[in-house]
PDB file of N, CA and C in Angstrom:
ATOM      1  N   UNK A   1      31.298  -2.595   0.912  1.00  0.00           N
ATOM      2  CA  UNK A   1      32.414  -1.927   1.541  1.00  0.00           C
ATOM      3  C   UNK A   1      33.627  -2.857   1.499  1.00  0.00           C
ATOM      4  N   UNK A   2      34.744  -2.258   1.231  1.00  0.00           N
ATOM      5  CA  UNK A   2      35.837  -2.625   1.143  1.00  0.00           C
ATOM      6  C   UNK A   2      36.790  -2.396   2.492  1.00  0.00           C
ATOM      7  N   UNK A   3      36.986  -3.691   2.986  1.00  0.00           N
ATOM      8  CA  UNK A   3      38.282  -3.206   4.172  1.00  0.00           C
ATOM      9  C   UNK A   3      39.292  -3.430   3.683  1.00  0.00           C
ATOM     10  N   UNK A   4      40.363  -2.648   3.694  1.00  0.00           N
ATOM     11  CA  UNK A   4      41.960  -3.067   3.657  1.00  0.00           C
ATOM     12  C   UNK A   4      42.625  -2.126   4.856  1.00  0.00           C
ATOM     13  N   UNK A   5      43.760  -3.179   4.602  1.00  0.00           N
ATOM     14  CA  UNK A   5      44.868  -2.869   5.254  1.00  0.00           C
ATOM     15  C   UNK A   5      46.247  -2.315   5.077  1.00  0.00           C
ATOM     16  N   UNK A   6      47.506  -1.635   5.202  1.00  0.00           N
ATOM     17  CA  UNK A   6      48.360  -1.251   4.859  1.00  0.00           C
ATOM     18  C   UNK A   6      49.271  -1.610   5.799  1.00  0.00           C
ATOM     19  N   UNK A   7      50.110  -2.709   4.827  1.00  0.00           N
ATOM     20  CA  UNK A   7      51.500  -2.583   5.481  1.00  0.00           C
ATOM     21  C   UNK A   7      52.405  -2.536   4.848  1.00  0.00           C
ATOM     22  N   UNK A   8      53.708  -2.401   5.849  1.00  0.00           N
ATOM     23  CA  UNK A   8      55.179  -1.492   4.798  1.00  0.00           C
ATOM     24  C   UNK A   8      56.123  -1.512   6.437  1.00  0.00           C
ATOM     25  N   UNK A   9      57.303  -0.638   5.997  1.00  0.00           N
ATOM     26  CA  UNK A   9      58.192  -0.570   7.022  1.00  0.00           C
ATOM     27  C   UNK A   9      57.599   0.649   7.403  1.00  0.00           C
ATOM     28  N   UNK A  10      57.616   0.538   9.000  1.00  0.00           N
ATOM     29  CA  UNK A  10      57.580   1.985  10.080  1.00  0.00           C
ATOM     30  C   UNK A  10      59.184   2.180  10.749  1.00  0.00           C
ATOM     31  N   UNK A  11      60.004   1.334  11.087  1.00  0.00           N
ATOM     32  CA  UNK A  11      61.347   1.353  11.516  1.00  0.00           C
ATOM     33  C   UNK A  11      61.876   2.313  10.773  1.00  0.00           C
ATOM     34  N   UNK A  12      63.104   2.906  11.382  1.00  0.00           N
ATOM     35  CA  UNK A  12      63.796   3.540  10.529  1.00  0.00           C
ATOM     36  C   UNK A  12      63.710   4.923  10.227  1.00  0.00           C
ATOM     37  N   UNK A  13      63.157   5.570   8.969  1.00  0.00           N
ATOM     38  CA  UNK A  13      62.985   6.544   9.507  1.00  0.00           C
ATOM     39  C   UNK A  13      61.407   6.661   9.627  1.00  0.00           C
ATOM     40  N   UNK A  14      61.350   6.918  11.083  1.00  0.00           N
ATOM     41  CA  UNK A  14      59.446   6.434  11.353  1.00  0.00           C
ATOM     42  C   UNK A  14      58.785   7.735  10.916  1.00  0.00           C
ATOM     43  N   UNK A  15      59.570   8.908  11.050  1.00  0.00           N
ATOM     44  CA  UNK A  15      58.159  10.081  10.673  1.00  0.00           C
ATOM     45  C   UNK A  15      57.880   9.800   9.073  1.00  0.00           C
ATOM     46  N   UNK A  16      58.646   9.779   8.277  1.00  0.00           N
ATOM     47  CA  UNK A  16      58.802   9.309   6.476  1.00  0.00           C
ATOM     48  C   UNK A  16      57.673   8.322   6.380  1.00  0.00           C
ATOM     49  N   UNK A  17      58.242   7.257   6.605  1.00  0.00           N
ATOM     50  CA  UNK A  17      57.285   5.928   6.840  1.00  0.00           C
ATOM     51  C   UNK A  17      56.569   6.137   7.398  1.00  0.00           C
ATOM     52  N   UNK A  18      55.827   6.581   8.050  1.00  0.00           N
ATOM     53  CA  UNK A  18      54.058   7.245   8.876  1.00  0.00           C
ATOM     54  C   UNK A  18      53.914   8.086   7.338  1.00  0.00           C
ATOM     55  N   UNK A  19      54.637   8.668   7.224  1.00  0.00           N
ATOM     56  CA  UNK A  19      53.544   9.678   5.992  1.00  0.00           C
ATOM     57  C   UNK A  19      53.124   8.489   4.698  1.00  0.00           C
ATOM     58  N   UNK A  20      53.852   7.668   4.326  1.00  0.00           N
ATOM     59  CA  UNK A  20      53.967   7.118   3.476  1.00  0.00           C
ATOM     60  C   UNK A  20      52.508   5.998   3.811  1.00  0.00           C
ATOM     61  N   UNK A  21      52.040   5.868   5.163  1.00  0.00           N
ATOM     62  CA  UNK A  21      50.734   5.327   5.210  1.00  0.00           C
ATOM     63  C   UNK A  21      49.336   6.154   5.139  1.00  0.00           C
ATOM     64  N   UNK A  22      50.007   6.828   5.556  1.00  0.00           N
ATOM     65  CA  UNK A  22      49.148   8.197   5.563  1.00  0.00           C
ATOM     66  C   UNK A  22      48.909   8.697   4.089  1.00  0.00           C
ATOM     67  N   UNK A  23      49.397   8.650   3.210  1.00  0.00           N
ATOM     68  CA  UNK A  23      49.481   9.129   1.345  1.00  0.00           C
ATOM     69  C   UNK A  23      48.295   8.109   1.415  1.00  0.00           C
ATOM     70  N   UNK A  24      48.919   6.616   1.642  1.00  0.00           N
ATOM     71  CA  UNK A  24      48.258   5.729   0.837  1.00  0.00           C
ATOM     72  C   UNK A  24      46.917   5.306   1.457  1.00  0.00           C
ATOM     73  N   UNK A  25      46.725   5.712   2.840  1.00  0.00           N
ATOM     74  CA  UNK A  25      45.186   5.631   3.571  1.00  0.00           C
ATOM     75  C   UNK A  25      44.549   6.638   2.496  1.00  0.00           C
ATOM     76  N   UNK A  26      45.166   8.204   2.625  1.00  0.00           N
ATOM     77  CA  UNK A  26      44.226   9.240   1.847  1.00  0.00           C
ATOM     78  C   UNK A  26      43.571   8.814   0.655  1.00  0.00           C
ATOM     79  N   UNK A  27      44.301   7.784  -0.034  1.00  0.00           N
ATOM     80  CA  UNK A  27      43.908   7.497  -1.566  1.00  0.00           C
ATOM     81  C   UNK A  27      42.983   6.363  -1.561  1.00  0.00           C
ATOM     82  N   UNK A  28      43.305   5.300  -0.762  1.00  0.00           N
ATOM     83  CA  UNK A  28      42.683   4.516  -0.475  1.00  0.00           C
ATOM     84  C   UNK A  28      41.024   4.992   0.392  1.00  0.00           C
ATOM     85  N   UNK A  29      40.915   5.131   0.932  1.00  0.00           N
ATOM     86  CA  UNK A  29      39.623   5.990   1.282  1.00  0.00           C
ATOM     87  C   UNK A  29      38.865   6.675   0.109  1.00  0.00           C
ATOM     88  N   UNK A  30      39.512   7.966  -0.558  1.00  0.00           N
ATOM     89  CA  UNK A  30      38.851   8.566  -1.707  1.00  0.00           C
ATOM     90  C   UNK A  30      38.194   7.211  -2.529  1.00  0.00           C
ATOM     91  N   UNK A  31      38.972   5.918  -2.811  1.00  0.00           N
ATOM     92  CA  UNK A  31      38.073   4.518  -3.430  1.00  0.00           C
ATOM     93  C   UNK A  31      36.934   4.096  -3.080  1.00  0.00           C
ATOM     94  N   UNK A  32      37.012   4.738  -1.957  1.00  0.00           N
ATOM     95  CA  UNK A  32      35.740   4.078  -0.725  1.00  0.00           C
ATOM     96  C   UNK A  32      36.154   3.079  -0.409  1.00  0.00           C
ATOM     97  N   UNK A  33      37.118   3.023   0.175  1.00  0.00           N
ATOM     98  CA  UNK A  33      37.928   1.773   1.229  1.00  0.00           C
ATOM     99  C   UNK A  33      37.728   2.015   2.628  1.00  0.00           C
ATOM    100  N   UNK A  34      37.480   1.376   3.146  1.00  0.00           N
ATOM    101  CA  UNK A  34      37.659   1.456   4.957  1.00  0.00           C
ATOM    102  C   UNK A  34      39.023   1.502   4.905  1.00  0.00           C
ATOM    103  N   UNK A  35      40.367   2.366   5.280  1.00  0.00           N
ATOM    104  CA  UNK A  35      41.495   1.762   5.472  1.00  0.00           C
ATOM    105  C   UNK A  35      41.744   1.492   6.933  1.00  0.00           C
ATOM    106  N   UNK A  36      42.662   0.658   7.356  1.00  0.00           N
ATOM    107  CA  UNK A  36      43.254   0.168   8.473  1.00  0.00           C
ATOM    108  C   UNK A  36      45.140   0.204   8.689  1.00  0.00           C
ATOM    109  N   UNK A  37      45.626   0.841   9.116  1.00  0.00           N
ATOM    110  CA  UNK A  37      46.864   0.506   9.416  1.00  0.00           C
ATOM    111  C   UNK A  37      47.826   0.806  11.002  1.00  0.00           C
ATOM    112  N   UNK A  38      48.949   0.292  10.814  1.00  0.00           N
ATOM    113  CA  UNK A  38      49.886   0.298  12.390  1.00  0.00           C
ATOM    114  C   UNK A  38      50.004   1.266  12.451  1.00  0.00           C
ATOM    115  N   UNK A  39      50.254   2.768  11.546  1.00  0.00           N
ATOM    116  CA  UNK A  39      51.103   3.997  11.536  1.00  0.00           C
ATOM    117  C   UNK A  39      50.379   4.886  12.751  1.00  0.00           C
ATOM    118  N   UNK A  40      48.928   4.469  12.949  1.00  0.00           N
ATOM    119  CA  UNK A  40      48.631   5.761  14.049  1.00  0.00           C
ATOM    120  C   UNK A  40      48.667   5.007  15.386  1.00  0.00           C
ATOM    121  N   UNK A  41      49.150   3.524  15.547  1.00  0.00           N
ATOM    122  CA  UNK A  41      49.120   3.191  17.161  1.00  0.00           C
ATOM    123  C   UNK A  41      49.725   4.381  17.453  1.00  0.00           C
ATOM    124  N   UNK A  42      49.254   3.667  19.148  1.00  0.00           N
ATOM    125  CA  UNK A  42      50.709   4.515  20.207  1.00  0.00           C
ATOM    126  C   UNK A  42      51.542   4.253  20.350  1.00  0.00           C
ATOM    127  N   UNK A  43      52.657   4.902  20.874  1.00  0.00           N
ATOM    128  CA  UNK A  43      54.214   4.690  20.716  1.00  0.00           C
ATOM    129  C   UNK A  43      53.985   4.090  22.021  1.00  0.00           C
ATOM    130  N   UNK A  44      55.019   3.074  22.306  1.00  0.00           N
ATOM    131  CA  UNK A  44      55.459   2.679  23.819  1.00  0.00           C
ATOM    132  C   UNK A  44      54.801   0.954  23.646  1.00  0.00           C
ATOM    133  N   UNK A  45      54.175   0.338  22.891  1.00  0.00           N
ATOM    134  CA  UNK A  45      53.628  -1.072  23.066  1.00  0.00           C
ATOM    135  C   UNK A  45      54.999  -2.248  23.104  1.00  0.00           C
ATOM    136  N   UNK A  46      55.333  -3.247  23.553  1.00  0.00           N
ATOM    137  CA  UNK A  46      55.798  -4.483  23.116  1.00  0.00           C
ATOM    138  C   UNK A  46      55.621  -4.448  21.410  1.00  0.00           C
ATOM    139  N   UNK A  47      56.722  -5.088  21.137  1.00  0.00           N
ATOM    140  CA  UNK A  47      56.493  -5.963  19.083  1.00  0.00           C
ATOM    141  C   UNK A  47      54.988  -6.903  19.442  1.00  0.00           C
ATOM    142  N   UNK A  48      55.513  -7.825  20.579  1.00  0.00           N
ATOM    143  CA  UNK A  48      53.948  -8.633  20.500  1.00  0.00           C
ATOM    144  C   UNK A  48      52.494  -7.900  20.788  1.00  0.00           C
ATOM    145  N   UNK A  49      52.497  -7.015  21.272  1.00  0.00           N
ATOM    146  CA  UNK A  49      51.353  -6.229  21.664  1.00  0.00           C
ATOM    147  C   UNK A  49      50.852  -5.572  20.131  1.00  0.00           C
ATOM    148  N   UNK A  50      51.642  -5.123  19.336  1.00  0.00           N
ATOM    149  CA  UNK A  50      51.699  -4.259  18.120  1.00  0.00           C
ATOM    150  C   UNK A  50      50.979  -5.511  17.443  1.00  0.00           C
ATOM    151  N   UNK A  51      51.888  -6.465  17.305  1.00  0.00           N
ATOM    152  CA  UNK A  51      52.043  -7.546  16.322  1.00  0.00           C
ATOM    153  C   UNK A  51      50.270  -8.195  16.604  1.00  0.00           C
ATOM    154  N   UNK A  52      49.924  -7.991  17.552  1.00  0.00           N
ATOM    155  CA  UNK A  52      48.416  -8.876  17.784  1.00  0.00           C
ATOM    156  C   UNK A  52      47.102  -7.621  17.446  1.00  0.00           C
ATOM    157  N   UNK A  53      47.548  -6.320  17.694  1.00  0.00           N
ATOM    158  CA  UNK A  53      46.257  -5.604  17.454  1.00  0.00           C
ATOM    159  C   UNK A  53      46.558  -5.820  15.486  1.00  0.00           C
ATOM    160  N   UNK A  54      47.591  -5.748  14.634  1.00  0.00           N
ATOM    161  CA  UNK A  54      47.564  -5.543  13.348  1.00  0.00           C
ATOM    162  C   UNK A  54      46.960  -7.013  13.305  1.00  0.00           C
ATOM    163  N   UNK A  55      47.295  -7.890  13.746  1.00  0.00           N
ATOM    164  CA  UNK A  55      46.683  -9.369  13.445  1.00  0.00           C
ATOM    165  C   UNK A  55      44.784  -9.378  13.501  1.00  0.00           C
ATOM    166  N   UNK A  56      44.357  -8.518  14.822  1.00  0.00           N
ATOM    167  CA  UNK A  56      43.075  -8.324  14.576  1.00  0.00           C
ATOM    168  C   UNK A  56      42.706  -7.252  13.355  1.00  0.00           C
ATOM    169  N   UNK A  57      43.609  -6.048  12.639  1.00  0.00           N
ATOM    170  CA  UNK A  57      42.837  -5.346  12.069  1.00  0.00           C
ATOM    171  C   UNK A  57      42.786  -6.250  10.665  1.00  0.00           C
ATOM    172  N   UNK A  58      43.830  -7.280  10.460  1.00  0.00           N
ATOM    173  CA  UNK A  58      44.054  -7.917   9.167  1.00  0.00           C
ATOM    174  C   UNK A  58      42.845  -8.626   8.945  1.00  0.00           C
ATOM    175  N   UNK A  59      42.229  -9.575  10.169  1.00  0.00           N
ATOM    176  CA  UNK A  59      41.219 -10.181  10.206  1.00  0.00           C
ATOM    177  C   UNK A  59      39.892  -9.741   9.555  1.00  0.00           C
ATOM    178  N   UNK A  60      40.151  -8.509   9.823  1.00  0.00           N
ATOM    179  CA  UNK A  60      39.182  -7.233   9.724  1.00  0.00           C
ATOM    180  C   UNK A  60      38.504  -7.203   7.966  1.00  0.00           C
ATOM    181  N   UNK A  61      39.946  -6.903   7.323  1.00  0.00           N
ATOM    182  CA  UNK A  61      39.560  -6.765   5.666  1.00  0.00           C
ATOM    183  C   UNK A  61      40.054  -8.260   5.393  1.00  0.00           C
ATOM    184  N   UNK A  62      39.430  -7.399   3.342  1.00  0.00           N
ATOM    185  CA  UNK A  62      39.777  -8.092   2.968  1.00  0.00           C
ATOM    186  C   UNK A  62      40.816  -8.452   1.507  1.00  0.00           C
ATOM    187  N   UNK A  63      41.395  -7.145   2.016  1.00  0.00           N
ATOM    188  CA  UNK A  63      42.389  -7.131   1.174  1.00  0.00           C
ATOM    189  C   UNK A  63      43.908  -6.075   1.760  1.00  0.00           C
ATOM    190  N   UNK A  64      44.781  -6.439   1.235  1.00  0.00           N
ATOM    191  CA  UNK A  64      46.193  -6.057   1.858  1.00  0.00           C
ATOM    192  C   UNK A  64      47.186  -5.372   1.058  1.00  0.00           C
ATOM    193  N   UNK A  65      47.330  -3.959   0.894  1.00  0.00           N
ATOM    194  CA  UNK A  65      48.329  -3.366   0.395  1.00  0.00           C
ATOM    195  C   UNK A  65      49.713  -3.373   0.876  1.00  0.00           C
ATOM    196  N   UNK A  66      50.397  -4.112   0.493  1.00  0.00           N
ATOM    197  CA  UNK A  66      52.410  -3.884   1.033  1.00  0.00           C
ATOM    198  C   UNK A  66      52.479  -2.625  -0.255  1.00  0.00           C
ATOM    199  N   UNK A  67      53.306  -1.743   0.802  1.00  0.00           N
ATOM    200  CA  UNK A  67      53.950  -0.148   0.226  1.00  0.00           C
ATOM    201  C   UNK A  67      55.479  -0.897   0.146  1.00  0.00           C
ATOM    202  N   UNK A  68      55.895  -0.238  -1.248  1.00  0.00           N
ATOM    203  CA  UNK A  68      57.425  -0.313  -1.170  1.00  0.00           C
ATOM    204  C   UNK A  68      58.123  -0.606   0.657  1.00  0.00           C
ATOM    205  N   UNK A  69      59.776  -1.738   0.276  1.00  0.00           N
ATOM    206  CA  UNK A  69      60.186  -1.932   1.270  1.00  0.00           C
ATOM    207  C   UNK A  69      59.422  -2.787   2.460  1.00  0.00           C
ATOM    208  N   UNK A  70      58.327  -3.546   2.330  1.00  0.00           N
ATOM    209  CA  UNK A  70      57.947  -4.032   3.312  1.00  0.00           C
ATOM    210  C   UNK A  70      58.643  -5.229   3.453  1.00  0.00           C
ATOM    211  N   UNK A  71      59.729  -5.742   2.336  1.00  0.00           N
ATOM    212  CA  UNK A  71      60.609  -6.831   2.318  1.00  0.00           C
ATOM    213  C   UNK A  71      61.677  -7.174   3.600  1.00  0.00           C
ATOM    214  N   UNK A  72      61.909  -5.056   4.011  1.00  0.00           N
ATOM    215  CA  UNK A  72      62.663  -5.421   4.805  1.00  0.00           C
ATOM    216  C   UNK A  72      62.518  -4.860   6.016  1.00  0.00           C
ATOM    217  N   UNK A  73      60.675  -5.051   6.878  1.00  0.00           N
ATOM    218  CA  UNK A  73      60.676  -5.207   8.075  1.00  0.00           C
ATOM    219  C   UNK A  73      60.053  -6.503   7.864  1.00  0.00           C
ATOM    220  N   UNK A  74      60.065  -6.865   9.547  1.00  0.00           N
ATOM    221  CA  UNK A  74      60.112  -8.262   9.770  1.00  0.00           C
ATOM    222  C   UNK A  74      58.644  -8.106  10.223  1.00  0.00           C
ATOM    223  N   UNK A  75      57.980  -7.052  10.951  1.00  0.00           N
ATOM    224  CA  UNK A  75      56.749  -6.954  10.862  1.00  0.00           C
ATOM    225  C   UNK A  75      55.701  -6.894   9.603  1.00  0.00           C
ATOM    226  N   UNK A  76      56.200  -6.072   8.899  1.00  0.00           N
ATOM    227  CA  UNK A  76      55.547  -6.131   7.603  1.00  0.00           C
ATOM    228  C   UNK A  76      55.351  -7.453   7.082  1.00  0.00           C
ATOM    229  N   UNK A  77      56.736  -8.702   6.687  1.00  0.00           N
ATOM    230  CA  UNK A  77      56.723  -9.930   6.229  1.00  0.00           C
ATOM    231  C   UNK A  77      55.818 -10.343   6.863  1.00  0.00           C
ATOM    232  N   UNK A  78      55.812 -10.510   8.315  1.00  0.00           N
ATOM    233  CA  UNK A  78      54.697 -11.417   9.279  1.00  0.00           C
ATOM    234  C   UNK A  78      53.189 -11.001   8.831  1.00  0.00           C
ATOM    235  N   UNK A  79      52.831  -9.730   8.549  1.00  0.00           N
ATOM    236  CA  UNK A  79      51.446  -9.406   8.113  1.00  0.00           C
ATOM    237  C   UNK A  79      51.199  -9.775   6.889  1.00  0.00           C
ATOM    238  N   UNK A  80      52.166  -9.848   5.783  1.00  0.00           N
ATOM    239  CA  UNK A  80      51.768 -10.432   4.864  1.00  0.00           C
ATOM    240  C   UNK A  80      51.741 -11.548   4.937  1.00  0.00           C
ATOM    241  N   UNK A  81      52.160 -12.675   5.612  1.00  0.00           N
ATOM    242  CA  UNK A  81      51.977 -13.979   5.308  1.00  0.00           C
ATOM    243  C   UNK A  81      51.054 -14.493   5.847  1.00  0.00           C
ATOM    244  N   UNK A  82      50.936 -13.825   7.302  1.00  0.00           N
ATOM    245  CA  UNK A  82      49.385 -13.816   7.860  1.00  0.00           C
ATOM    246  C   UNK A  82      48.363 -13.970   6.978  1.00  0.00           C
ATOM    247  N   UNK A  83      48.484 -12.475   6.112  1.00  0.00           N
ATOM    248  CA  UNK A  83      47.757 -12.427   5.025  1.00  0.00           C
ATOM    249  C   UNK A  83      47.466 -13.031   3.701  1.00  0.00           C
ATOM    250  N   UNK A  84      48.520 -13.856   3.643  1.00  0.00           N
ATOM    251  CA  UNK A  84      48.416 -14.731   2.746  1.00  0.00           C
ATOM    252  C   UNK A  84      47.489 -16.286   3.325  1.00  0.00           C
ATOM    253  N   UNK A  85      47.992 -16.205   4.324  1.00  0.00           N
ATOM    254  CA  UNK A  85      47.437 -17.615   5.111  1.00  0.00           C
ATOM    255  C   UNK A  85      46.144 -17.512   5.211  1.00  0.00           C
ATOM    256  N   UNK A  86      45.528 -16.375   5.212  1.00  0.00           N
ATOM    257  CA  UNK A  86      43.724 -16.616   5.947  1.00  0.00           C
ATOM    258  C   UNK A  86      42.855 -15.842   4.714  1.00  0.00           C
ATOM    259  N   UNK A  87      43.810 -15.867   3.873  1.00  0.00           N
ATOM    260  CA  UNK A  87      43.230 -16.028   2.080  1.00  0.00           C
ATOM    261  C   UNK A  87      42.978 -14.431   1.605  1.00  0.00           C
ATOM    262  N   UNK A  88      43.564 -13.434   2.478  1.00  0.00           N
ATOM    263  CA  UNK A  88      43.442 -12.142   1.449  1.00  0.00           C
ATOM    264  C   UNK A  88      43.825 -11.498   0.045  1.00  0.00           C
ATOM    265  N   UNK A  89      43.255 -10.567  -0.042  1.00  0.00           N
ATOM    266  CA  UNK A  89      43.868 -10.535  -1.999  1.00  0.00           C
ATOM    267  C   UNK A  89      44.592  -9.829  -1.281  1.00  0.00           C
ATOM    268  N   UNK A  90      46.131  -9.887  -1.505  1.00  0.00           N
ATOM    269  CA  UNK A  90      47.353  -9.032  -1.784  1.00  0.00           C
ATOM    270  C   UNK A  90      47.345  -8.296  -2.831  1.00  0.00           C
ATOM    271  N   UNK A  91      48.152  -6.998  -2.771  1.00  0.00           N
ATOM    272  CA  UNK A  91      48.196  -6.032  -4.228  1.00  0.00           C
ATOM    273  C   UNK A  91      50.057  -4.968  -3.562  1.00  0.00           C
ATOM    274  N   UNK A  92      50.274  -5.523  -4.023  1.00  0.00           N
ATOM    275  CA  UNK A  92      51.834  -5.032  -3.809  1.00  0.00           C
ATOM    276  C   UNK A  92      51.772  -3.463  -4.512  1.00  0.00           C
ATOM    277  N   UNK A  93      52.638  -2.306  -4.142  1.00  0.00           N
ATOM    278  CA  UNK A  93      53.037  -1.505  -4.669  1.00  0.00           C
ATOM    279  C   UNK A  93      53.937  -0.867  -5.212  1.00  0.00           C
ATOM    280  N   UNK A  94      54.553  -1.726  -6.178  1.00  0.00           N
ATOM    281  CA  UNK A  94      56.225  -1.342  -6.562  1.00  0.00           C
ATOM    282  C   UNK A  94      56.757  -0.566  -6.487  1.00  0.00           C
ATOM    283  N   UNK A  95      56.747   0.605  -6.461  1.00  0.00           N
ATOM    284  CA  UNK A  95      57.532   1.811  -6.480  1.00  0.00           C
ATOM    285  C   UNK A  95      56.627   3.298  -5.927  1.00  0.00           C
ATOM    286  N   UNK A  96      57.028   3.898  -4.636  1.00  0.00           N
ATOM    287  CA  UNK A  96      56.575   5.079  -3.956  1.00  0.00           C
ATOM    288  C   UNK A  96      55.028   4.779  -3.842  1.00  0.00           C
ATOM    289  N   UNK A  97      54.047   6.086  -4.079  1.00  0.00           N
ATOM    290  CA  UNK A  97      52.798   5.617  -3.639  1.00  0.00           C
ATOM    291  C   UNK A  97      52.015   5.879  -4.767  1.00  0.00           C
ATOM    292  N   UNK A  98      52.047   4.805  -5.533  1.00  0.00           N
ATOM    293  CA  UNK A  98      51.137   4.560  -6.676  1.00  0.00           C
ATOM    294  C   UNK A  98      50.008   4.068  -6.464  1.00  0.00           C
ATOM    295  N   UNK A  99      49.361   4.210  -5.243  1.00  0.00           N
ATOM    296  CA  UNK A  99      47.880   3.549  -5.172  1.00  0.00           C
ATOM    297  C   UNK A  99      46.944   3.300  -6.202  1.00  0.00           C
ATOM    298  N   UNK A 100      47.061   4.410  -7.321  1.00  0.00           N
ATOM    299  CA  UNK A 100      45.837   3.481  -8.341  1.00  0.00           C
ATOM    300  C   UNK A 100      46.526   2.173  -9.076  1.00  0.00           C
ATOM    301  N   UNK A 101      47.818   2.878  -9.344  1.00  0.00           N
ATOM    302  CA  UNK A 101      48.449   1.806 -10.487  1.00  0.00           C
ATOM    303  C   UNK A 101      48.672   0.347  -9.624  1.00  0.00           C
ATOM    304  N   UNK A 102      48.621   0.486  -8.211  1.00  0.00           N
ATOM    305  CA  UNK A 102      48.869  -0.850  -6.933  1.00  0.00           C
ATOM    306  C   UNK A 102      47.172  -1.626  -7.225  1.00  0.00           C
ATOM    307  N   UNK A 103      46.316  -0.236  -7.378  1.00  0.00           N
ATOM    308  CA  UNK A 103      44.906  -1.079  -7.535  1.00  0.00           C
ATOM    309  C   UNK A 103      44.514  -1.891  -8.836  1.00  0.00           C
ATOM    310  N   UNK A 104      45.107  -1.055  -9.639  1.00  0.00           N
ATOM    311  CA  UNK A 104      44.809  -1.543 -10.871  1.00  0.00           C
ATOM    312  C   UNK A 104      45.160  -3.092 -10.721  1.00  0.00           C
ATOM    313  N   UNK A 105      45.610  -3.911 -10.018  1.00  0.00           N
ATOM    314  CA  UNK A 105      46.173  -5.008 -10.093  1.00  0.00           C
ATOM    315  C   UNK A 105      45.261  -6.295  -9.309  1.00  0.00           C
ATOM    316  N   UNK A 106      44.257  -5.329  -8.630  1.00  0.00           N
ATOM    317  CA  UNK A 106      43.135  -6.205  -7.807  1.00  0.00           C
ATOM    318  C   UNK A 106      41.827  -5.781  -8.438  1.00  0.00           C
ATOM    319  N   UNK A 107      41.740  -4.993  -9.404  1.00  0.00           N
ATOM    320  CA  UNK A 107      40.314  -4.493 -10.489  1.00  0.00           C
ATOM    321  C   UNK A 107      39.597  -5.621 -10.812  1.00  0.00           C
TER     322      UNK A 107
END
């Protein structure tokens, strides 16, 4: 079994960005991935409250999808470097939700 995780920007426009985790959970799953991501917390937490449950789900897998734009939340950066720090495979997704062509890159 495969755990990953998904991160990207939720700021902004948040219903867009929720679907856009939501595409890439659906696809990710059909792989037989466990997916994990921030898009279905609850609304109303602290950044640090948010920022520590994604820190436990990162722990979790072992690998990390950034969706387009995660350059420019500051949450997203922090999960990836997290993620870089405690040795996950990263697989970036350049452009919209290309999940196979994002996988093809961790095959």
């Amino acid at each position: 079994m495969i755990a990953t995780y998904i991160a990207g920007p939720i700021s902004g426009n948040v219903e867009i960005n929720k679907q856009a985790f939501f595409k890439a959970a659906e696809q990710l799953e059909a792989t037989g991935r466990v997916v994990l991501h921030s898009a279905g917390l609850p609304f109303g937490l602290t950044e640090p409250q948010y920022m520590d449950i994604c820190y436990a789900m990162i722990r979790a897998c072992s690998e990390i999808v950034m969706l387009p734009g995660w350059r420019r939340s500051a949450g997203a950066t922090a999960e990836y470097y997290y993620a870089k720090k405690i040795g996950l495979k990263i697989v970036f997704v350049p452009t919209g939700i290309d999940i196979e062509r994002g996988m093809s890159l961790v095959s």
